[in-house]
C-alpha atoms as a PDB file:
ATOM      1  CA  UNK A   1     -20.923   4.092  10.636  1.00  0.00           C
ATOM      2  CA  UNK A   2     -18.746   3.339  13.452  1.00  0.00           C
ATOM      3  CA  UNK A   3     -15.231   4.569  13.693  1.00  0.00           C
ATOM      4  CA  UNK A   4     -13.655   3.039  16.175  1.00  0.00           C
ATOM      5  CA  UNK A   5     -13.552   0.923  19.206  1.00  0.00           C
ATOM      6  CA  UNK A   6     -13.102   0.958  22.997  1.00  0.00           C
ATOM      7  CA  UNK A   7      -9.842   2.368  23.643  1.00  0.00           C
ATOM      8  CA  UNK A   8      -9.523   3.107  19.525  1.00  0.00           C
ATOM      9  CA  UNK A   9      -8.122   7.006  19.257  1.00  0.00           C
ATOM     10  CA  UNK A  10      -9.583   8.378  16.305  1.00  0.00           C
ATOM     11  CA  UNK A  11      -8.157  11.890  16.137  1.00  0.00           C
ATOM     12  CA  UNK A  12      -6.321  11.237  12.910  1.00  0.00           C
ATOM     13  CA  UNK A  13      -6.182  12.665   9.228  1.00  0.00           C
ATOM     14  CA  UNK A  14      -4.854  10.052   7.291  1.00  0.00           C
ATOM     15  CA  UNK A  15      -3.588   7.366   9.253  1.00  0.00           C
ATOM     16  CA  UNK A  16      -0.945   8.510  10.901  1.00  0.00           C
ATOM     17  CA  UNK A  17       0.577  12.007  12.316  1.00  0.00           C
ATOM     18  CA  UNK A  18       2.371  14.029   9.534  1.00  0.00           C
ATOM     19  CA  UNK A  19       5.834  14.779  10.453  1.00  0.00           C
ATOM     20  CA  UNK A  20       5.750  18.862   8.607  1.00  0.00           C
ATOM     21  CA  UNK A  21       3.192  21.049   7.080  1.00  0.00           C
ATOM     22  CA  UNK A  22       3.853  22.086   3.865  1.00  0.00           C
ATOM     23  CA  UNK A  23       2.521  25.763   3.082  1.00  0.00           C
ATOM     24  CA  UNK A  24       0.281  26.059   0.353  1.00  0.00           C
ATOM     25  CA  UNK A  25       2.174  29.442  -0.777  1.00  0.00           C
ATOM     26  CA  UNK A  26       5.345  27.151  -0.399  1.00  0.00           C
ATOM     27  CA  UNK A  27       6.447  26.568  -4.324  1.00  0.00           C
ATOM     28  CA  UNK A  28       7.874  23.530  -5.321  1.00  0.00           C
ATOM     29  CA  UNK A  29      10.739  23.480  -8.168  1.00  0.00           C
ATOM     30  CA  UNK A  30       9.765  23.454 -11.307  1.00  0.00           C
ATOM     31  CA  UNK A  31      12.732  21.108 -12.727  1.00  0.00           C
ATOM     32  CA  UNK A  32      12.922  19.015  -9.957  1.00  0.00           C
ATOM     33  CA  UNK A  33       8.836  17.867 -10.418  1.00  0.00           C
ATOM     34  CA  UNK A  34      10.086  17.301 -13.951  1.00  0.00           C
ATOM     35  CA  UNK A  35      12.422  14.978 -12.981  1.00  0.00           C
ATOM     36  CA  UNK A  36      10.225  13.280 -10.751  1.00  0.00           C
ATOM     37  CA  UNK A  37       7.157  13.179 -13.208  1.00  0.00           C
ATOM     38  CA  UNK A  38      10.010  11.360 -15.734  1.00  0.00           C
ATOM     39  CA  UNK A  39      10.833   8.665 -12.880  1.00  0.00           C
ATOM     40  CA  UNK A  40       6.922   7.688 -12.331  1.00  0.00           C
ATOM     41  CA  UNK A  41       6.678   7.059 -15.988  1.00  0.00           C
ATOM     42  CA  UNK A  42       9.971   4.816 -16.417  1.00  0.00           C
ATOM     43  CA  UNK A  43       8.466   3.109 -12.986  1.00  0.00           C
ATOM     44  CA  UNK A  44       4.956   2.379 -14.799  1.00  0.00           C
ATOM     45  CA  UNK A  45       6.911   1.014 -17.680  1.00  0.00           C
ATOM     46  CA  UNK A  46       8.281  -2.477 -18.013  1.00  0.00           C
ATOM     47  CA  UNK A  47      10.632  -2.554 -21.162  1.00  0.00           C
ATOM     48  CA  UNK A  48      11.675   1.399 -20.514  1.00  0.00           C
ATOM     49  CA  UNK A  49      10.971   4.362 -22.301  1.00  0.00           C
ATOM     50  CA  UNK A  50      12.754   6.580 -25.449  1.00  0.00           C
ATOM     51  CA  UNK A  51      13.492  10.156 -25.684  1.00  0.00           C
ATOM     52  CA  UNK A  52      11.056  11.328 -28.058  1.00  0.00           C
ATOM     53  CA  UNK A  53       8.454   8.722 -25.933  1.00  0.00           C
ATOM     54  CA  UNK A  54       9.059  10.779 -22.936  1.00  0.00           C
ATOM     55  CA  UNK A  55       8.729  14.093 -24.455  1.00  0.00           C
ATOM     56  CA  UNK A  56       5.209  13.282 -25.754  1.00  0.00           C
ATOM     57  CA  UNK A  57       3.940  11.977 -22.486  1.00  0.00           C
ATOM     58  CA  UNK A  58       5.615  14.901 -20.106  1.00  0.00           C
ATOM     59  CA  UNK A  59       4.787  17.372 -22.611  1.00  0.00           C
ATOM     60  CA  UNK A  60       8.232  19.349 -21.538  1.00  0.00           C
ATOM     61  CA  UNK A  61      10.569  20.347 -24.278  1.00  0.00           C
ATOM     62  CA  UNK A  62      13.010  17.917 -25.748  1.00  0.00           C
ATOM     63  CA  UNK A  63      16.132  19.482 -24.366  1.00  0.00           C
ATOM     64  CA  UNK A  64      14.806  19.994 -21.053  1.00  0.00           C
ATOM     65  CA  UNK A  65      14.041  15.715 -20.572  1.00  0.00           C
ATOM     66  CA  UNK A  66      17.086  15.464 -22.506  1.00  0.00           C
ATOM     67  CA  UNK A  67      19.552  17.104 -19.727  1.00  0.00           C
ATOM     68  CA  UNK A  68      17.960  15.632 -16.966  1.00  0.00           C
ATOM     69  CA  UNK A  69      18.302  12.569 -18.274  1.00  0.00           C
ATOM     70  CA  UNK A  70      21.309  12.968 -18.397  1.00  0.00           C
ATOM     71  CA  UNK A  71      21.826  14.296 -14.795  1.00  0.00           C
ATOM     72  CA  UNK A  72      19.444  10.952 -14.128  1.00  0.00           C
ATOM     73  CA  UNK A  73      22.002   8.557 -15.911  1.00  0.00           C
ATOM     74  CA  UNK A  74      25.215  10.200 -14.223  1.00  0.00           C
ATOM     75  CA  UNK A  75      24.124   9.780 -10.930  1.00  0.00           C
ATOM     76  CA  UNK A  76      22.493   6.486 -11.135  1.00  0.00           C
ATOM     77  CA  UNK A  77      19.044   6.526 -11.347  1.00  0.00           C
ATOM     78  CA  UNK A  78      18.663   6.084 -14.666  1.00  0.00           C
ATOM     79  CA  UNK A  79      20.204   3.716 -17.263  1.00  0.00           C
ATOM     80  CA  UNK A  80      20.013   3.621 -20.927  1.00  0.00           C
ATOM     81  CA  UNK A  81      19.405   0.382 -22.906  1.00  0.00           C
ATOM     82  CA  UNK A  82      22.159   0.796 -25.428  1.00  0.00           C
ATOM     83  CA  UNK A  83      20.379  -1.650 -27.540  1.00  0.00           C
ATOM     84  CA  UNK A  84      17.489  -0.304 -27.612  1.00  0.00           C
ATOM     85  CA  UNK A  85      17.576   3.609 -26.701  1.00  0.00           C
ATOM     86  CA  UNK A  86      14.860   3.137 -24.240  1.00  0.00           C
ATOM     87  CA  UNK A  87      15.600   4.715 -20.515  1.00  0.00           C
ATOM     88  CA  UNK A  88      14.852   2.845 -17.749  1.00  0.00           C
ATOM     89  CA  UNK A  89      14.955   2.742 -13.738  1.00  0.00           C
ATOM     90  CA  UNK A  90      18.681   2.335 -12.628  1.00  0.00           C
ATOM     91  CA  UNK A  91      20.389   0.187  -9.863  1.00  0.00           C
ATOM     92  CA  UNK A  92      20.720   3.143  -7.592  1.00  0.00           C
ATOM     93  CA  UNK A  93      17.299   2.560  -6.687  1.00  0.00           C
ATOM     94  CA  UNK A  94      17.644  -0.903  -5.250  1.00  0.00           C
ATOM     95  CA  UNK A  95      19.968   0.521  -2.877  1.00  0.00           C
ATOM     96  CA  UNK A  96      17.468   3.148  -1.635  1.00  0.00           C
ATOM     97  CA  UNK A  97      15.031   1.027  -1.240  1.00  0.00           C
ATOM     98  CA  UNK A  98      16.698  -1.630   0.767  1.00  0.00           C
ATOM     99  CA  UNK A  99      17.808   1.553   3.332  1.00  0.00           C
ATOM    100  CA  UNK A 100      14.277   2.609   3.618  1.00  0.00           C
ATOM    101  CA  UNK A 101      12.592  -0.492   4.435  1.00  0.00           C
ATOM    102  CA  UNK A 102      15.661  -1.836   6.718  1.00  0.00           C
ATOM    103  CA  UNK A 103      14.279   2.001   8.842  1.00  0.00           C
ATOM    104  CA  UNK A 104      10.626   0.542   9.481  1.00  0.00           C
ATOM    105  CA  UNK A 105      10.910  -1.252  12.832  1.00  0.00           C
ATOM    106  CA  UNK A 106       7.378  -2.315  11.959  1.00  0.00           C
ATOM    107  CA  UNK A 107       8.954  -4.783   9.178  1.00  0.00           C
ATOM    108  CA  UNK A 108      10.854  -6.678  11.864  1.00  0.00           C
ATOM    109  CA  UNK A 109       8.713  -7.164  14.438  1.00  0.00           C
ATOM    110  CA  UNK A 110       5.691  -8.347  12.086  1.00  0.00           C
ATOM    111  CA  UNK A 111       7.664 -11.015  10.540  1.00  0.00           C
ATOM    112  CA  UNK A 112       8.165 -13.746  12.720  1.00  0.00           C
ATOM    113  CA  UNK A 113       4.250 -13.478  13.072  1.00  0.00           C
ATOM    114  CA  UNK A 114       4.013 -13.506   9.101  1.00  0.00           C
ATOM    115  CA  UNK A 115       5.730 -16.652   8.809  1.00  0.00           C
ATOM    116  CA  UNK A 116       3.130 -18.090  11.692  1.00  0.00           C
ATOM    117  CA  UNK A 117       0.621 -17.278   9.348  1.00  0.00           C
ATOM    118  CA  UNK A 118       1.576 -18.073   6.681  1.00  0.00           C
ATOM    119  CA  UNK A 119       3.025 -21.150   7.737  1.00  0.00           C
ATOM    120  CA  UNK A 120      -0.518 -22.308   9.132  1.00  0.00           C
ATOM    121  CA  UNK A 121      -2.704 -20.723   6.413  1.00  0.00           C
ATOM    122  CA  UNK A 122      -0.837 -21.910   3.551  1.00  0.00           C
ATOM    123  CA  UNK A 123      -1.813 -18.223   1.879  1.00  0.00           C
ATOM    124  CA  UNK A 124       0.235 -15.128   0.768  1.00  0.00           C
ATOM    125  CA  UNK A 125       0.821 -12.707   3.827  1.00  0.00           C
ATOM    126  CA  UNK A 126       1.054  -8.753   3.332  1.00  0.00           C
ATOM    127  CA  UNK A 127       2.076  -6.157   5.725  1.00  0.00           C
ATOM    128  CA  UNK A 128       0.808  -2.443   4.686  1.00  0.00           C
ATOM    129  CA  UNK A 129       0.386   1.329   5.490  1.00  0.00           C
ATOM    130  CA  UNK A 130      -1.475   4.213   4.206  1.00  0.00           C
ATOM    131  CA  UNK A 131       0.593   7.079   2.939  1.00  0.00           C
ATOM    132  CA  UNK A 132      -1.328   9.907   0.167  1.00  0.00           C
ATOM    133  CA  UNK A 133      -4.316   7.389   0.722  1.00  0.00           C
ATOM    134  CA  UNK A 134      -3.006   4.499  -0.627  1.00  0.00           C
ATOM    135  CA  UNK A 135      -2.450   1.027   0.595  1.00  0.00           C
ATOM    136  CA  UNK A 136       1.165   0.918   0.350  1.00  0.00           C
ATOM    137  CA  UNK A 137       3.103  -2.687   0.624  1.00  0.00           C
ATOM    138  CA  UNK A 138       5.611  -2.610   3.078  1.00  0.00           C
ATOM    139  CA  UNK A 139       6.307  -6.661   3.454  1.00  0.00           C
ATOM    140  CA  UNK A 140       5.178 -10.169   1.978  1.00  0.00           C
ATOM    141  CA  UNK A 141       5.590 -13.174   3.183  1.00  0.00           C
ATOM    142  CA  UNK A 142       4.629 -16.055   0.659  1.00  0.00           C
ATOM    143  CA  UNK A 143       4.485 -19.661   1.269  1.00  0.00           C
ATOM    144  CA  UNK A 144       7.477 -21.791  -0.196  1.00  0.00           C
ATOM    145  CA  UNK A 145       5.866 -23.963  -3.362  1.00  0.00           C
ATOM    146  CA  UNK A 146       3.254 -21.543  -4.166  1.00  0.00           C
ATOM    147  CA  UNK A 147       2.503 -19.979  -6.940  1.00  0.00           C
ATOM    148  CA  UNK A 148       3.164 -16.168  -6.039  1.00  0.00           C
ATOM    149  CA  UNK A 149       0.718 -13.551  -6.285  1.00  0.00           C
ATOM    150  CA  UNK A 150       1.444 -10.356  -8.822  1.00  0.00           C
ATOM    151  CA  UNK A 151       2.275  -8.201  -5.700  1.00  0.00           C
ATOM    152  CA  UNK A 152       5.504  -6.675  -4.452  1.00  0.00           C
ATOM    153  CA  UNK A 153       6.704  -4.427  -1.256  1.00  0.00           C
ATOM    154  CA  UNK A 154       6.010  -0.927  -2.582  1.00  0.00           C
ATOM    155  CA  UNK A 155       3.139  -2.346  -4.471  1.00  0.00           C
ATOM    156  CA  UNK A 156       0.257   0.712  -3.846  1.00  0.00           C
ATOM    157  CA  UNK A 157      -2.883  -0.265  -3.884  1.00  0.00           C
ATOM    158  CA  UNK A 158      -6.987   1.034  -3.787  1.00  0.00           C
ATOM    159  CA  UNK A 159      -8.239   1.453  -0.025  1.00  0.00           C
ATOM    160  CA  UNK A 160     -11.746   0.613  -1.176  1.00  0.00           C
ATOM    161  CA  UNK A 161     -11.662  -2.452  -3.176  1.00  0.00           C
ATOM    162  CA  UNK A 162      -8.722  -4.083  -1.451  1.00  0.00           C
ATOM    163  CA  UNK A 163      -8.534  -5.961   2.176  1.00  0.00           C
ATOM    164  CA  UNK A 164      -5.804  -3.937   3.285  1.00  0.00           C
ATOM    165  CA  UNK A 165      -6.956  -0.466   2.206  1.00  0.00           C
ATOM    166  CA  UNK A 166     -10.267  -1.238   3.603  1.00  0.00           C
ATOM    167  CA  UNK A 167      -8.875  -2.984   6.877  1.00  0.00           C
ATOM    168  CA  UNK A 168      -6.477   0.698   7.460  1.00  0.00           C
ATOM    169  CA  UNK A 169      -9.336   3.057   7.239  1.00  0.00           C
ATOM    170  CA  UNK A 170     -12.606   1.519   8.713  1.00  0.00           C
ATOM    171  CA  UNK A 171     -11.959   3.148  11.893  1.00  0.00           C
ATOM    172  CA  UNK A 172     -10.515   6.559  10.731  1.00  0.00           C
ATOM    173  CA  UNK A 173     -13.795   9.517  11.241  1.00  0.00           C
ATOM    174  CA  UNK A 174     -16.604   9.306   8.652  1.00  0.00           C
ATOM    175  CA  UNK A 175     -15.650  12.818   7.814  1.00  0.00           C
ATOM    176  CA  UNK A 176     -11.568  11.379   6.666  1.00  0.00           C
ATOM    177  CA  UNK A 177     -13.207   8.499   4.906  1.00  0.00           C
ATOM    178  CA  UNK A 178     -15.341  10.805   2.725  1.00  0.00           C
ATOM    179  CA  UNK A 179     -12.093  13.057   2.141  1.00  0.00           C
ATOM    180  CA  UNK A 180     -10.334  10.527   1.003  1.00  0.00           C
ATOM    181  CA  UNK A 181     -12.916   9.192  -1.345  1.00  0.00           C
ATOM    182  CA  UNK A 182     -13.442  11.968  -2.984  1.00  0.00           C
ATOM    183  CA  UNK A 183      -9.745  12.503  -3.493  1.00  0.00           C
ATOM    184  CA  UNK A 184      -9.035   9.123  -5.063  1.00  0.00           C
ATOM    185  CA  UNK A 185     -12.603   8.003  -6.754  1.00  0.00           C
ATOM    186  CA  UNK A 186     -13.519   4.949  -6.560  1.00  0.00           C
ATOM    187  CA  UNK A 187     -12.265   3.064  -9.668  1.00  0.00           C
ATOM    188  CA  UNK A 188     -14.235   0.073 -10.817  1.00  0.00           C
ATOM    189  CA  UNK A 189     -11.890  -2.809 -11.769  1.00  0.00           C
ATOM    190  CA  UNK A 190     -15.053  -4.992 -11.838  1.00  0.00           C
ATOM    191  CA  UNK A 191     -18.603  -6.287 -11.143  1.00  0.00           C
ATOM    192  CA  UNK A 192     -17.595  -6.853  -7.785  1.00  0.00           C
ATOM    193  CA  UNK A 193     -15.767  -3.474  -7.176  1.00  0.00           C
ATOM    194  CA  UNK A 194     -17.683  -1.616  -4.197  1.00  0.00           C
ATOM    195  CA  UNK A 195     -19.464   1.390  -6.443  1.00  0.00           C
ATOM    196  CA  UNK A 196     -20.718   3.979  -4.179  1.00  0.00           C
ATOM    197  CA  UNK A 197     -20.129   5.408  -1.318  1.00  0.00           C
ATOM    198  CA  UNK A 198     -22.915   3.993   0.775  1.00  0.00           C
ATOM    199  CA  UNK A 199     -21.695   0.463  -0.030  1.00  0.00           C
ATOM    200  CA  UNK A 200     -18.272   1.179   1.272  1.00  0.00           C
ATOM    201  CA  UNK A 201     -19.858   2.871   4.324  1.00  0.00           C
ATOM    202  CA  UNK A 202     -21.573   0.012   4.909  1.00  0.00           C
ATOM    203  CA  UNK A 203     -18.857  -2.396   4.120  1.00  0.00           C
ATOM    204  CA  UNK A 204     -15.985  -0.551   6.536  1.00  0.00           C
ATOM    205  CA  UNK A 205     -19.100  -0.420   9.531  1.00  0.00           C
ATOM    206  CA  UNK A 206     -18.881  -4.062   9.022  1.00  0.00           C
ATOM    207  CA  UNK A 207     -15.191  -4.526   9.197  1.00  0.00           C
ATOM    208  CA  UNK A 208     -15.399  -2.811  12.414  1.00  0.00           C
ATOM    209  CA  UNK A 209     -17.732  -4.199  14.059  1.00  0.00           C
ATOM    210  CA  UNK A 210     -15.990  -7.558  13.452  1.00  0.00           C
ATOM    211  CA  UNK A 211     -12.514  -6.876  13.748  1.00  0.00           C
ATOM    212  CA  UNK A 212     -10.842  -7.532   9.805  1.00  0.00           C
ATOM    213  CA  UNK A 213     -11.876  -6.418   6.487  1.00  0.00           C
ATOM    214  CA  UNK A 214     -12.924  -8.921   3.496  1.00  0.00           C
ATOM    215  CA  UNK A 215     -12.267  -8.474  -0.248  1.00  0.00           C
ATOM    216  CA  UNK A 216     -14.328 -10.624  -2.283  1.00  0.00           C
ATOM    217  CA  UNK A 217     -12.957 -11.002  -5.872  1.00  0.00           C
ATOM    218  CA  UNK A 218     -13.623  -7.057  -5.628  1.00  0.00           C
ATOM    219  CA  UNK A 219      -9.843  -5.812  -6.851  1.00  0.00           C
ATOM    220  CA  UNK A 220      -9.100  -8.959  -9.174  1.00  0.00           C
ATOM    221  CA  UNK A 221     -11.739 -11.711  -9.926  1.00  0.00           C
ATOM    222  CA  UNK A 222     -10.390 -15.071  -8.576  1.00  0.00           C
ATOM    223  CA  UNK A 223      -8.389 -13.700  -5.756  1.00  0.00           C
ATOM    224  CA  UNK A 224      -9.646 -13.029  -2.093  1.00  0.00           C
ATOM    225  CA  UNK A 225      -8.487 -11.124   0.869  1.00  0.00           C
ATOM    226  CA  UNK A 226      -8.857 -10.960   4.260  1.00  0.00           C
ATOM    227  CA  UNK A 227      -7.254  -7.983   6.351  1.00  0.00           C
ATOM    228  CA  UNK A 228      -6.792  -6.510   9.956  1.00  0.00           C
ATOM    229  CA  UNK A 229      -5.751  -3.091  11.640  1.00  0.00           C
ATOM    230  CA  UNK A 230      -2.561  -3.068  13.472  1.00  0.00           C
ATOM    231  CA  UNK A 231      -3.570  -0.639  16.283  1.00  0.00           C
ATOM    232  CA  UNK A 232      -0.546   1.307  18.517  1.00  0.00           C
ATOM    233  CA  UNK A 233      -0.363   2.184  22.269  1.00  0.00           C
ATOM    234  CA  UNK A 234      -2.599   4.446  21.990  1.00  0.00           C
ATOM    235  CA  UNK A 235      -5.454   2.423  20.120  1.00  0.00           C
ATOM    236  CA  UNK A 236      -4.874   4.062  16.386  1.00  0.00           C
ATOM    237  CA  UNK A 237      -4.831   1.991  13.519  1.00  0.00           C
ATOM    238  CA  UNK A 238      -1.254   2.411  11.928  1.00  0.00           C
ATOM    239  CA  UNK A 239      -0.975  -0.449   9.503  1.00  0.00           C
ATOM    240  CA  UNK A 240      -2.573  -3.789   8.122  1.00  0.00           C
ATOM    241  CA  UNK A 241      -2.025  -7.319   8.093  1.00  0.00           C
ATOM    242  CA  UNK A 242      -3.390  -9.549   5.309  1.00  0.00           C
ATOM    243  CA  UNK A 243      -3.522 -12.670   3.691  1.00  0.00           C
ATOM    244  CA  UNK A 244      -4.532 -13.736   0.242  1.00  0.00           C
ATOM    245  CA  UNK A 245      -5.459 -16.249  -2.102  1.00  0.00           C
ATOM    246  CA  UNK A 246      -7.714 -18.100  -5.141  1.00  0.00           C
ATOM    247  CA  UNK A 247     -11.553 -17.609  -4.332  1.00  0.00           C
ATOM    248  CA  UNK A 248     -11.177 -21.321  -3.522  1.00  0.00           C
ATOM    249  CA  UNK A 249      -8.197 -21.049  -1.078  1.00  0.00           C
ATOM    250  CA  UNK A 250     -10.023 -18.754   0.986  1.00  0.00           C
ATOM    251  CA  UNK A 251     -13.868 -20.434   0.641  1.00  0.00           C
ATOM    252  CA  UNK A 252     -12.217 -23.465   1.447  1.00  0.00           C
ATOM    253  CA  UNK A 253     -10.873 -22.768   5.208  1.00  0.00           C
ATOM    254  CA  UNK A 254     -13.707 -20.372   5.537  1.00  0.00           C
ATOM    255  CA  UNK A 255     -13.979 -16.495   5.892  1.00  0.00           C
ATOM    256  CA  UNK A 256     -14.473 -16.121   9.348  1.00  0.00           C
ATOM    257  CA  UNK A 257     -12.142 -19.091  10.569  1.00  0.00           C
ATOM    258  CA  UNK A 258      -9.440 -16.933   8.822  1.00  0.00           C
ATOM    259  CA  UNK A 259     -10.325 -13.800   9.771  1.00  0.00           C
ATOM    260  CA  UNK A 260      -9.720 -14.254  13.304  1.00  0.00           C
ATOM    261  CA  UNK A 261      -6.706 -15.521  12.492  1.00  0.00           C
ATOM    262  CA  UNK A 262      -5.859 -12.503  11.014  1.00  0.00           C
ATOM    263  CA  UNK A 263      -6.677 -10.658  13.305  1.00  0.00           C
ATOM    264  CA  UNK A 264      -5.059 -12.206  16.310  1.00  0.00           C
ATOM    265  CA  UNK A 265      -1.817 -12.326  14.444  1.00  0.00           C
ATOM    266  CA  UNK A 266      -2.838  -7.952  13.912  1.00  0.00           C
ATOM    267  CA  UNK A 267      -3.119  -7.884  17.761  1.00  0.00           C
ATOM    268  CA  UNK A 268       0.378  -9.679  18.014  1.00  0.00           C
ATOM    269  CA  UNK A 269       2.220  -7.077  15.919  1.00  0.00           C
ATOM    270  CA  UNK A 270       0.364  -4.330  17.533  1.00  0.00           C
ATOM    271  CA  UNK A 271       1.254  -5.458  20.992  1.00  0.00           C
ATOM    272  CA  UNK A 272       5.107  -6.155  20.030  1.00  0.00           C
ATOM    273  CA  UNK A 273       4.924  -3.072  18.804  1.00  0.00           C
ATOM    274  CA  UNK A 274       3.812  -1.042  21.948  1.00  0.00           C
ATOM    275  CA  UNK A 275       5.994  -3.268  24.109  1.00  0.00           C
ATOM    276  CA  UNK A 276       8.934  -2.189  22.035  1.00  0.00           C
ATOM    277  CA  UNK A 277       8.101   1.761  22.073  1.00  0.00           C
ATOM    278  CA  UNK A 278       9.692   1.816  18.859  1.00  0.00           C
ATOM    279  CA  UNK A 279       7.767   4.209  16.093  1.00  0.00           C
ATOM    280  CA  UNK A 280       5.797   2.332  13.149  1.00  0.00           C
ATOM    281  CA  UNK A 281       8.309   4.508  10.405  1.00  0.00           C
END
């Protein structure tokens, strides 16, 4: 399979250069994974969850969930339905998350070519990186009058059955690939989900060797997507540009004529970006 291109650096683990090592003997604490482990749940739930809810899906005693809820509510990142008991996410959140995407120089400079696409493509535009080997949503740019897509920024999402995941790893080693594989599986969300190993091989030599990355009903039947690297100075691949759509959307302007669009508009961020000499994150 190849792994990269003239010029392409491939002397990466996962993307991108981690900032620390953490030592394996380094041990984390105990109440503050609890607290975390209680946030993913409330985030994976739409109407909230109750006390006694959480208690059988963390498995930690009731007065332990109980107090730090409580620390949760107090300081904002939880609120509590008075209606209905149920805890969910709180406001403090929104905050956060406004101050960590307004740090990603990446977001800025990608937009204006967004809207380009989107404006001439008439499709949903995504911007993406890959952090713990998912495809994580950074940006979306959708086209006014359109029905939306079910996607959001912070949305994470399969590398092997997605454009973007597969469009941010087809040049990383074989060797990473296969790490990463075996780390996250390869869920099947249907008949057209890639199912082995040797078909994603195959599939990532091809978006390669032409420059973006297709998805073919193979994360949601219906829906399409098309996705390219965004490569830095240095030729690494350090996010993904994509657009999506309705099998029909896509079919209709044709694969390829939208691919290279993709990717040019890829090789437009990617050059901002090294003109700029500001990081990706």
């Amino acid at each position: 399979m190849r792994t990269g291109q003239p010029g392409v650096s491939t002397d990466v683990s996962a993307g991108h250069v981690p900032r620390f090592v953490i030592a394996p003997q380094t041990q984390s604490t105990p109440s503050l994974d609890r607290a975390l482990s209680i946030l993913e749940l409330l985030s994976n739930s739409r109407f909230g969850l109750s006390l006694p809810q959480l208690v059988e899906k963390t498995r930690f005693p009731k007065s332990s969930v109980h107090c730090l809820l409580v620390t949760l509510d107090r300081r904002g990142y939880v609120r509590r339905n008075q209606r209905t008991g149920r805890y969910q996410l709180g406001l403090k959140f929104l905050s956060l998350a406004n101050i960590t995407l307004s740090g990603i120089p990446l977001r800025e400079i990608a937009a204006s070519h967004l809207k380009l696409l989107v404006d001439s493509t008439r499709l949903t535009a995504h911007l993406a990186i890959l952090e713990n080997n998912e495809a994580v949503l950074i940006s979306k740019h959708s086209p006014a009058g359109v029905f939306g897509l079910a996607t959001w920024v912070g949305k994470r999402m399969e590398i092997h059955c997605t454009g973007l995941g597969k469009a941010l790893i087809a040049y990383l080693p074989e060797e990473v690939i296969e790490r990463i594989i075996r780390e996250r599986g390869m869920p099947r969300h249907n008949d057209q989900t890639l199912s082995s190993f040797k078909k994603l091989k195959a599939d990532l030599a091809q978006t390669a060797a032409r420059g973006y990355s297709v998805d073919l009903e193979e994360d949601e039947l219906g829906m399409c997507c098309i996705g390219a690297p965004i490569f830095d100075s240095l030729g690494t691949p350090v996010a993904a540009v994509s657009i999506s759509g309705t099998t029909e959307e896509i079919m209709s302007t044709g694969v390829k004529e939208l691919g290279e669009r993709v990717k040019r508009t890829a090789a437009h961020i990617g050059t901002q970006m090294a003109e700029s000499a500001l990081p990706v994150t």
